[in-house]
Protein backbone atom coordinates (compact mmCIF):
# COMPACT_ATOMS: atom_id res chain seq x y z
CA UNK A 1 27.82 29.69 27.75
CA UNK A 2 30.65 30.93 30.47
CA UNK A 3 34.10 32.59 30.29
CA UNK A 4 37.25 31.30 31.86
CA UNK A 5 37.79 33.92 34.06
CA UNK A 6 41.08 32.72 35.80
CA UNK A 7 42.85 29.66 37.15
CA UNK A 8 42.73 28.73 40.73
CA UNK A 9 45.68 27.22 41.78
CA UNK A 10 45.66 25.30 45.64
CA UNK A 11 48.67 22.93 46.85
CA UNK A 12 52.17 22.59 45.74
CA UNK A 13 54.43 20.18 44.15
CA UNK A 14 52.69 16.92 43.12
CA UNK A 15 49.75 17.78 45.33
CA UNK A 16 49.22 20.91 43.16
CA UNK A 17 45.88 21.74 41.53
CA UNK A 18 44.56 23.78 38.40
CA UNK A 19 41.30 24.42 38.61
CA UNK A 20 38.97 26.70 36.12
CA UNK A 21 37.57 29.55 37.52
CA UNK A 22 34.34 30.05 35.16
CA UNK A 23 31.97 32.93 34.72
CA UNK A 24 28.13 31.96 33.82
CA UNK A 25 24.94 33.44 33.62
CA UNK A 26 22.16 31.00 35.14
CA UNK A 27 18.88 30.32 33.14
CA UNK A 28 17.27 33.26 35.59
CA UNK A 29 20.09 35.89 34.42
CA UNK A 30 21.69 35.04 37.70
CA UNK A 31 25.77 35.72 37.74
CA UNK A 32 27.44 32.69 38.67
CA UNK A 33 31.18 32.55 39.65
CA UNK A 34 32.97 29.73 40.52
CA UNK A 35 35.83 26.95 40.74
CA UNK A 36 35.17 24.44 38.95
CA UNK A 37 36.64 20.54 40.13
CA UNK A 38 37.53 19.97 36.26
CA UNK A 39 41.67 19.54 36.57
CA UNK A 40 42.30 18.59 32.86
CA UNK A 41 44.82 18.93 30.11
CA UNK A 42 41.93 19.59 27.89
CA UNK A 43 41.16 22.94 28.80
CA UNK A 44 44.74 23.96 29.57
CA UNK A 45 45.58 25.63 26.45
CA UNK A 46 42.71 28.35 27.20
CA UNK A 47 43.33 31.54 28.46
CA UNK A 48 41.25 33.81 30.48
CA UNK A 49 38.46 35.18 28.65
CA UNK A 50 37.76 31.95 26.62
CA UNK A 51 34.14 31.20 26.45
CA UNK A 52 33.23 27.62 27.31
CA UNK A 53 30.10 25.94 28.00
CA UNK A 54 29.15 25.36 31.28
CA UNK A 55 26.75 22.75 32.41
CA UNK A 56 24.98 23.40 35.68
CA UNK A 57 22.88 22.14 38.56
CA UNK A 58 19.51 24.12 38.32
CA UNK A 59 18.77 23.65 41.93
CA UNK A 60 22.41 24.46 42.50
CA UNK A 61 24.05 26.49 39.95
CA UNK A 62 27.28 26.48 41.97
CA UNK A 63 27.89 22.84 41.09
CA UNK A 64 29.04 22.95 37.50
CA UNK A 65 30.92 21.30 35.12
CA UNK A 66 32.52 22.40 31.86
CA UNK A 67 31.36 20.47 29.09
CA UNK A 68 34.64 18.95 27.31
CA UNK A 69 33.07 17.49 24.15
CA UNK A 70 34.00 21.20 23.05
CA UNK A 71 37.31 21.15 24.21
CA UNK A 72 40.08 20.32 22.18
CA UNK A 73 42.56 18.25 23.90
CA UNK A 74 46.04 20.08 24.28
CA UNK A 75 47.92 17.50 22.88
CA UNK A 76 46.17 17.34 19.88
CA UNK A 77 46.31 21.55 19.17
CA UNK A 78 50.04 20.69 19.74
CA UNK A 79 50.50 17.90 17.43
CA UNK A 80 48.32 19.79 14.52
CA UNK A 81 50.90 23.16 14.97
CA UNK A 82 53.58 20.76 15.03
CA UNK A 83 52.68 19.16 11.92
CA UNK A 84 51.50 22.70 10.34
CA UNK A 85 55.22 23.36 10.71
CA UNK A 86 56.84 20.13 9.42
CA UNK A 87 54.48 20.35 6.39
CA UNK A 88 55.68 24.28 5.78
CA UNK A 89 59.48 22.74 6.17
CA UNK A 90 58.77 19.97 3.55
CA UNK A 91 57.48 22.57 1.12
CA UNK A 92 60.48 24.84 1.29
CA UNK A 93 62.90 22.17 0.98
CA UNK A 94 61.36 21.15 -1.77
CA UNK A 95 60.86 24.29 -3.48
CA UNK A 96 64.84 24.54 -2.80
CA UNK A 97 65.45 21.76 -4.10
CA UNK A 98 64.06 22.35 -7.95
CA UNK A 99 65.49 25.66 -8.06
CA UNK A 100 68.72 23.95 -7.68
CA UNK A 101 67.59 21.34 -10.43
């Protein structure tokens, strides 16, 4: 397991790039900080601090990747909130609704 520890941003416009910054302790205790090339959506909607797992080379623990099976795609958190909402907006309404009737 890692931490996001910041975003590293290089480029500008559409040449622009997000990548993770990422935290990690190696299998030897050794502290491991670096950029990783992961420029997603997935991981997006974390903020620094966020543990995620990192997956490493143990020959070369600066090559690492963040394992996004356990990320949860922004666009789905979005869509669940934005259903959350639309399901709270149905209730009301009908709660109005039979207290008029």
């Amino acid at each position: 397991m890692g931490r996001l520890v910041d975003w590293q941003v290089s480029g500008s416009g559409r040449s622009r790039q997000r990548m993770a910054l990422v935290e990690f302790r190696t299998t030897d205790g050794e502290l491991i900080r670096t950029a990783t090339n992961l420029n997603t959506s997935a991981i997006m909607g974390y903020s620094a601090g966020d543990a995620l797992r990192v997956r490493f080379n143990a020959q070369h623990p600066q090559e690492c990747i963040i394992d996004e099976q356990q990320l949860v795609p922004l666009w789905f958190k979005l869509t669940l909130i934005i259903l959350l909402w639309l399901l709270f907006f149905a209730g009301a309404g009908i709660i109005t609704w039979q207290s008029r009737h």
